[in-house]
C-alpha atoms as a PDB file:
ATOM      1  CA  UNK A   1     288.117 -63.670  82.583  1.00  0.00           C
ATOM      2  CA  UNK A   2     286.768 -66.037  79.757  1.00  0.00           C
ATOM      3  CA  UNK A   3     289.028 -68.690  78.669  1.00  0.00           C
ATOM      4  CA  UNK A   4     289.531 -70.261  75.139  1.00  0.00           C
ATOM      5  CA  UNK A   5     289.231 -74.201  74.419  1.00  0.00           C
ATOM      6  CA  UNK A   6     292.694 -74.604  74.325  1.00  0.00           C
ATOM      7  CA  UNK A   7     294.290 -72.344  76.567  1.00  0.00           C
ATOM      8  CA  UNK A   8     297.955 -74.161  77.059  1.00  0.00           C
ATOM      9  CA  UNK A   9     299.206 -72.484  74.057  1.00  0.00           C
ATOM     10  CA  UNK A  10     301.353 -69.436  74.002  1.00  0.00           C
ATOM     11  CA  UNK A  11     299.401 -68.778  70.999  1.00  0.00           C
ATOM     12  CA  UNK A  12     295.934 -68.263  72.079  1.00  0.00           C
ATOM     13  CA  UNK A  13     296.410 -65.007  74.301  1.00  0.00           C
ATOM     14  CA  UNK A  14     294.258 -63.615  71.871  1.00  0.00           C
ATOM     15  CA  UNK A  15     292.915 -60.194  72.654  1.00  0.00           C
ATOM     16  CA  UNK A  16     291.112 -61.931  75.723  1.00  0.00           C
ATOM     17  CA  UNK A  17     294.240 -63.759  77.017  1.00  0.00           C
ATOM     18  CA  UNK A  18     293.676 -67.085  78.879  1.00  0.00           C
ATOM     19  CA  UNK A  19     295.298 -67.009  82.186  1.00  0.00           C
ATOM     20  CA  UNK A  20     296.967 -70.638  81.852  1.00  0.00           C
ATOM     21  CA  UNK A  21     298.374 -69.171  78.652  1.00  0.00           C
ATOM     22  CA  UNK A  22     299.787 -65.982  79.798  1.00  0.00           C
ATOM     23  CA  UNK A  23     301.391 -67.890  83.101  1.00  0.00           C
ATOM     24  CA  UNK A  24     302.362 -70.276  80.809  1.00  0.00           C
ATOM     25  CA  UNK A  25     304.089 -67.766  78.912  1.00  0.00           C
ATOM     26  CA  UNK A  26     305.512 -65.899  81.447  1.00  0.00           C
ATOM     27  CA  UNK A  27     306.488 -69.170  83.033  1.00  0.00           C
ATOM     28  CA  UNK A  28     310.349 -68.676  82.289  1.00  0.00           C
ATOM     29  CA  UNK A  29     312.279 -65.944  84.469  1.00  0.00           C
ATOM     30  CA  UNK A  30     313.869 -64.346  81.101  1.00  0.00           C
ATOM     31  CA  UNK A  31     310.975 -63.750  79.573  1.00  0.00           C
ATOM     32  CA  UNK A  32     309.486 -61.857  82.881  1.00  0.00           C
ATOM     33  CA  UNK A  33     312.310 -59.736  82.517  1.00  0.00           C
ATOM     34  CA  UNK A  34     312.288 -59.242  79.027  1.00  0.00           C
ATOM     35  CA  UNK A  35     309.225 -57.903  78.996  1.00  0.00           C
ATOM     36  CA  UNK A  36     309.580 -55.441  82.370  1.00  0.00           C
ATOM     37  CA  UNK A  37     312.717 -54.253  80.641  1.00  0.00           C
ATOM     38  CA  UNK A  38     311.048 -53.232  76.961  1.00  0.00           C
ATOM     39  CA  UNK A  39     308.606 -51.997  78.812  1.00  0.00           C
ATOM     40  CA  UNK A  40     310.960 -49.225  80.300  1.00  0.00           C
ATOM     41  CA  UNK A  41     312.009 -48.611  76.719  1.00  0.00           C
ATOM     42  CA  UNK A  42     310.868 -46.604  73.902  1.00  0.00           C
ATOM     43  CA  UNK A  43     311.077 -47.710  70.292  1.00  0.00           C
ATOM     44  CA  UNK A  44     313.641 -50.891  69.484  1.00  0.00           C
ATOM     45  CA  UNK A  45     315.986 -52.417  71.755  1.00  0.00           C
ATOM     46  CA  UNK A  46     318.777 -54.673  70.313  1.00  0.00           C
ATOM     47  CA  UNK A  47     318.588 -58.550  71.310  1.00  0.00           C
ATOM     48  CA  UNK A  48     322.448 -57.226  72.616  1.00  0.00           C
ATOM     49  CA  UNK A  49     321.354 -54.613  75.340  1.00  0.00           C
ATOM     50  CA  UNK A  50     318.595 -57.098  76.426  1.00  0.00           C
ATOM     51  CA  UNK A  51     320.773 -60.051  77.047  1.00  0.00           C
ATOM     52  CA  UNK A  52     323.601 -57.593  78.694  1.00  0.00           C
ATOM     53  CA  UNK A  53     320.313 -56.703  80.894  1.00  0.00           C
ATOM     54  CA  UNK A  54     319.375 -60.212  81.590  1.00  0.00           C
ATOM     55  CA  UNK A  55     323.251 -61.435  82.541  1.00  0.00           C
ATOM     56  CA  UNK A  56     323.444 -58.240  85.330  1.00  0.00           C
ATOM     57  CA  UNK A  57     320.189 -59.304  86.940  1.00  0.00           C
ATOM     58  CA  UNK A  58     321.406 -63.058  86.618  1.00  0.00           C
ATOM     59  CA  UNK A  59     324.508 -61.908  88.230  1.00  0.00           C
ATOM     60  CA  UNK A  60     326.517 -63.590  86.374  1.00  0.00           C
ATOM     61  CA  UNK A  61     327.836 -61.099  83.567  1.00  0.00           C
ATOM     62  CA  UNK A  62     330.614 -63.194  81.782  1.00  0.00           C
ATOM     63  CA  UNK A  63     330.625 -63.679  78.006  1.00  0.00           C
ATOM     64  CA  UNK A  64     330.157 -67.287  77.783  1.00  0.00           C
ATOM     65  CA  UNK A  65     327.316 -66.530  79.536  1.00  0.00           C
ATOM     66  CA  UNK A  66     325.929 -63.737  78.207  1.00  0.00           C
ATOM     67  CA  UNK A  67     326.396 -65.850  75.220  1.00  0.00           C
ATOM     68  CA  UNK A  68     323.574 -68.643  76.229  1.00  0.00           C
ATOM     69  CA  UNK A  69     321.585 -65.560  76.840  1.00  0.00           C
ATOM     70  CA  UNK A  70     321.529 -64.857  73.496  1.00  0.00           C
ATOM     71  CA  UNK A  71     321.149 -67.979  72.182  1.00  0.00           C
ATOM     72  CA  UNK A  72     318.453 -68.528  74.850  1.00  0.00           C
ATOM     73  CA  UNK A  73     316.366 -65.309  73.399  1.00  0.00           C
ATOM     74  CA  UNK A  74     316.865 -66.122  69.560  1.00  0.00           C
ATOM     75  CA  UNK A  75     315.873 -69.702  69.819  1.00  0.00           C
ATOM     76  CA  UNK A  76     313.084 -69.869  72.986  1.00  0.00           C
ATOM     77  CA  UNK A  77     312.347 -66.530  74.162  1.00  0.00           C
ATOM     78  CA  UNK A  78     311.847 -64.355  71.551  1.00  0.00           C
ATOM     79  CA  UNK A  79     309.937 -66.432  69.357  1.00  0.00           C
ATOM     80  CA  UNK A  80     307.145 -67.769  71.888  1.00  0.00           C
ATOM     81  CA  UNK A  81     306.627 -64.157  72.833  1.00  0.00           C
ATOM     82  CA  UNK A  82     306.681 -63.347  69.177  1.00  0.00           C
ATOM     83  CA  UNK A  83     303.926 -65.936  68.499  1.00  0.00           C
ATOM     84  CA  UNK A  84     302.104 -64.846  71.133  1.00  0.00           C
ATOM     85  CA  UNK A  85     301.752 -60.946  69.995  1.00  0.00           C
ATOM     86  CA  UNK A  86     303.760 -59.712  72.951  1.00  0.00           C
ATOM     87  CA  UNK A  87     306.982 -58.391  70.970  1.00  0.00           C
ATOM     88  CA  UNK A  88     307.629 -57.821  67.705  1.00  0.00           C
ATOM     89  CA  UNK A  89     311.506 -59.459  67.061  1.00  0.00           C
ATOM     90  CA  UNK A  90     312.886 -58.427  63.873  1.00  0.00           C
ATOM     91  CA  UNK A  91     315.818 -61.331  62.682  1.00  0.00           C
ATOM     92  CA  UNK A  92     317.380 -59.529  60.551  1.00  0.00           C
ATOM     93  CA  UNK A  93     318.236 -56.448  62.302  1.00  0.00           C
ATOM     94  CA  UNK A  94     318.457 -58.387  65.631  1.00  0.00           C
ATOM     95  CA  UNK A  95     316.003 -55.675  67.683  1.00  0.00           C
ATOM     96  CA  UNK A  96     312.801 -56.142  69.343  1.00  0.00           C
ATOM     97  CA  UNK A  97     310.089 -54.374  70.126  1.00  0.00           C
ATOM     98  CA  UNK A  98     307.123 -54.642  73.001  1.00  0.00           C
ATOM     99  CA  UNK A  99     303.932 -54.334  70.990  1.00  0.00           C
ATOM    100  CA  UNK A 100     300.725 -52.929  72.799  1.00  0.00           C
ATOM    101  CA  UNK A 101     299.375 -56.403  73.307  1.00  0.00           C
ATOM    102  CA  UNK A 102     301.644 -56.441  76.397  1.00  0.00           C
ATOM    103  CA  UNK A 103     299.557 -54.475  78.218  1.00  0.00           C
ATOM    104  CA  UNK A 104     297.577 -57.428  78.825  1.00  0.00           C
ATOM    105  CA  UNK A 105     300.508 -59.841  80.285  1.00  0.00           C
ATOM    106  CA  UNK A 106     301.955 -56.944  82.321  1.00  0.00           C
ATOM    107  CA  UNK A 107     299.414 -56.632  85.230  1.00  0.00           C
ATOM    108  CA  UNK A 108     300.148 -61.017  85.278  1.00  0.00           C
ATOM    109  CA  UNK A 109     304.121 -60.329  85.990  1.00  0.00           C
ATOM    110  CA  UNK A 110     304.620 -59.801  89.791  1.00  0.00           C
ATOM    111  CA  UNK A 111     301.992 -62.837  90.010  1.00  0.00           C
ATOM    112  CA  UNK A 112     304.337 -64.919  88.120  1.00  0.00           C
ATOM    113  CA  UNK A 113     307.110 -63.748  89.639  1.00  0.00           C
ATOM    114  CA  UNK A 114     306.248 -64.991  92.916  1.00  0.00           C
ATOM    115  CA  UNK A 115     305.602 -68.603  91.607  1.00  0.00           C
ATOM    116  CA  UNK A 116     308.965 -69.014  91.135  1.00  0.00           C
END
């Protein structure tokens, strides 16, 4: 798979993705799971149902935690897979969406996954 100059950045999966990039990007355990769980949706999930998601699998499912979830997802998450093209997060309403360039990190998950 051809690589770009600069492939460390989040922001060059282009539509040929660099592999350090995308296991860069799919580096972080909430962002794996964000993206197998909008996957399994269709249209817009709130930020709310995918933190609620991320605390059961985390198995820890208290509010002060589900709390740093969100936080977590608003200020890290959701923005580096916003700059890379992978989900379209919309502030305002608080809902995001997988966009069709995450076909091309999906086959990279279980990979990642196991390098944890």
């Amino acid at each position: 798979m051809p690589t770009k100059a600069d492939d460390r950045k989040p922001e060059s999966v282009d539509t040929e993705p660099a592999v350090s990039a995308v296991f860069e990007l799919l580096s972080h355990h909430r962002r794996r799971i964000s993206i197998q769980y909008l996957a399994t949706q269709t249209g817009t999930t709130s930020v709310s149902d995918l933190a609620d998601q991320i605390a059961l699998l985390e198995g820890e499912h208290t509010h002060e935690h589900y709390e740093r979830i969100c936080t977590s997802l608003v200020h890290n998450h959701l923005p580096k897979l916003t700059d890379a093209g992978i989900v379209e997060y919309d502030q305002e309403r608080e809902v995001v969406d997988l966009r069709d360039r995450a076909t091309d990190v999906l086959p990279y998950l279980d990979l990642a996954a196991s390098a944890d």
